[in-house]
C-alpha atoms as a PDB file:
ATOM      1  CA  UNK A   1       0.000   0.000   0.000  1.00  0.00           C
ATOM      2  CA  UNK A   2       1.024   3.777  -1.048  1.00  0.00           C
ATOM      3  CA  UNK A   3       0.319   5.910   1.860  1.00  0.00           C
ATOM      4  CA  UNK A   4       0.913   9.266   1.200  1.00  0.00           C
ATOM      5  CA  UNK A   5       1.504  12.047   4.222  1.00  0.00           C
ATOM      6  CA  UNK A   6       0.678  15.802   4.260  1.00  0.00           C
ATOM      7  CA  UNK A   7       4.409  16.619   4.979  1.00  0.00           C
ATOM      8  CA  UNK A   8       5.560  13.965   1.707  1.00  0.00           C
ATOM      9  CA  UNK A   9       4.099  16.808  -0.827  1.00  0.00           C
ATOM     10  CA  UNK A  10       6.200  19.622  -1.553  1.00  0.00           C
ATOM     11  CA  UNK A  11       4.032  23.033  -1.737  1.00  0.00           C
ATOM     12  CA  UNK A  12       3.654  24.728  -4.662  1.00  0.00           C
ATOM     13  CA  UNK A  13       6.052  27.576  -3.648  1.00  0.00           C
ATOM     14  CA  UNK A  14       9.219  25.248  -2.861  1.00  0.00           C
ATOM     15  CA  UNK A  15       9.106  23.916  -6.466  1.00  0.00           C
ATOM     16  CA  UNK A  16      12.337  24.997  -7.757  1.00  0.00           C
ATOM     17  CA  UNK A  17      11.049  25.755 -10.927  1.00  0.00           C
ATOM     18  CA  UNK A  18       8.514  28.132  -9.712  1.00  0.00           C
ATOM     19  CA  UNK A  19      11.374  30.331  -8.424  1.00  0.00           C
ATOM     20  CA  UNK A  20      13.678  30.403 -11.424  1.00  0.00           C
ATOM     21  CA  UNK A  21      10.447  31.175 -13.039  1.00  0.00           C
ATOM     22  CA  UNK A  22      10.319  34.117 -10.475  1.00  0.00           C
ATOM     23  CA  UNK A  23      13.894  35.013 -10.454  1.00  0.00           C
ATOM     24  CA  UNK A  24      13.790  35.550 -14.513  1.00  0.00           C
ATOM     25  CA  UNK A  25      10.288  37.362 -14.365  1.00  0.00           C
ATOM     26  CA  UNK A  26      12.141  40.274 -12.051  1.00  0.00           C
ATOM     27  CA  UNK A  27      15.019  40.814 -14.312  1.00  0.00           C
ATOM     28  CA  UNK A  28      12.741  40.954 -17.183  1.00  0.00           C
ATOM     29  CA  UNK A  29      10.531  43.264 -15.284  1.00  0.00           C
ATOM     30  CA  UNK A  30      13.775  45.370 -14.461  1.00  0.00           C
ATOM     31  CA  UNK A  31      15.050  45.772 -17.551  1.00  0.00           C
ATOM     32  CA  UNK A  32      11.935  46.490 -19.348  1.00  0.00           C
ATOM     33  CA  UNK A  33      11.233  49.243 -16.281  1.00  0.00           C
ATOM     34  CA  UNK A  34      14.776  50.444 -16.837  1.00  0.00           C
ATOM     35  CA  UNK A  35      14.917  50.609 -20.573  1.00  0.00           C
ATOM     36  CA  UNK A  36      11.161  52.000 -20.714  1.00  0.00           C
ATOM     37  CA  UNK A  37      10.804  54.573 -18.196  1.00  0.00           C
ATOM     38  CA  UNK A  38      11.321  57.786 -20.167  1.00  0.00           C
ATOM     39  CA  UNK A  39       8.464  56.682 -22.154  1.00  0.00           C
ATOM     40  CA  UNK A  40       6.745  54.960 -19.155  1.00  0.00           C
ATOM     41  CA  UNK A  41       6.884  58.550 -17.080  1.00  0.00           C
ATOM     42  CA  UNK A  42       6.588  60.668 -20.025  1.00  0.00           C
ATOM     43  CA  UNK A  43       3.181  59.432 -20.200  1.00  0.00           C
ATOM     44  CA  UNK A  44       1.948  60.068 -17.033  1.00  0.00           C
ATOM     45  CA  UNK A  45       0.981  63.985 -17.554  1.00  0.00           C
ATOM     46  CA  UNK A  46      -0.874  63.131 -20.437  1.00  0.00           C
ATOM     47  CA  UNK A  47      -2.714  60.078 -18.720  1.00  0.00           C
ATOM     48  CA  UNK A  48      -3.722  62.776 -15.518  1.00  0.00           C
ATOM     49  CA  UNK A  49      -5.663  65.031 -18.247  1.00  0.00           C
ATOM     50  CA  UNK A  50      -6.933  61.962 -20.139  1.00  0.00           C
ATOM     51  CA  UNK A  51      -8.169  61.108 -16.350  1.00  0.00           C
ATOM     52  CA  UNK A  52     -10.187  64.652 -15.439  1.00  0.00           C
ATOM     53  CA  UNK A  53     -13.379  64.337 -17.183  1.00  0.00           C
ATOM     54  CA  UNK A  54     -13.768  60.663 -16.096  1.00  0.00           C
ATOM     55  CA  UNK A  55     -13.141  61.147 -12.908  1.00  0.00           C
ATOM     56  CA  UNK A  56     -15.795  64.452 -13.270  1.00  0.00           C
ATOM     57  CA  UNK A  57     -18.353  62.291 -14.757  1.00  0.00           C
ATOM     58  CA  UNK A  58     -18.283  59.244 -12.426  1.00  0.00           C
ATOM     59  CA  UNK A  59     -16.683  61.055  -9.401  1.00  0.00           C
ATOM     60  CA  UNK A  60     -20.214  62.907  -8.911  1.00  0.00           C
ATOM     61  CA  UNK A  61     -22.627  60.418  -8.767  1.00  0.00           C
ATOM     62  CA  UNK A  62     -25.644  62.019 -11.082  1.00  0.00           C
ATOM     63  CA  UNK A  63     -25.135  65.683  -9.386  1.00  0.00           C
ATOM     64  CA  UNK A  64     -27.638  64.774  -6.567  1.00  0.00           C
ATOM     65  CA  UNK A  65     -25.667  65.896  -4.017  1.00  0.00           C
ATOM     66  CA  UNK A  66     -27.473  63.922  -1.409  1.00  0.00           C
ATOM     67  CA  UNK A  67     -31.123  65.065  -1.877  1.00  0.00           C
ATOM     68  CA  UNK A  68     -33.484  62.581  -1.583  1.00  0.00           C
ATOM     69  CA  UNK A  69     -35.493  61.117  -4.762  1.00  0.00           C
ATOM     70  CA  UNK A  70     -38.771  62.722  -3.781  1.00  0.00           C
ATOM     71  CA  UNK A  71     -37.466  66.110  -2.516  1.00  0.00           C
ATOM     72  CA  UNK A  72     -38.169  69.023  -4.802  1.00  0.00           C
ATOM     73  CA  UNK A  73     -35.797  72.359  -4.089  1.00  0.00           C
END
């Protein structure tokens, strides 16, 4: 008979593979940051204005400004 224990299976984060996996993943992710960040931070201005009347339109939340539905002014 095959009796397997809880402490017999390795966990999914000791698999060695799993960490080279990780280990190339953040020096790919460093030199893509590194070789990309002029255009990566350039972009950022641009994205804040792109931002503004989204944030206006949702940020609201219909212009009710907390009245109630069946209040008239």
């Amino acid at each position: 008979m095959n009796h397997e224990h809880a402490s017999d299976k390795k966990g999914f984060w000791r698999s060695r593979s799993v960490w080279a996996f990780l280990g190339f993943l953040a020096i790919a992710a460093f030199f893509l940051f590194t070789e990309h960040r002029a255009h990566a931070l350039g972009v950022l201005p641009f994205l804040l204005l792109a931002l503004c009347p989204l944030l206006h339109f949702f940020g609201h939340g219909g212009h009710d400004h907390g009245a109630e539905k069946g209040d008239k002014p």
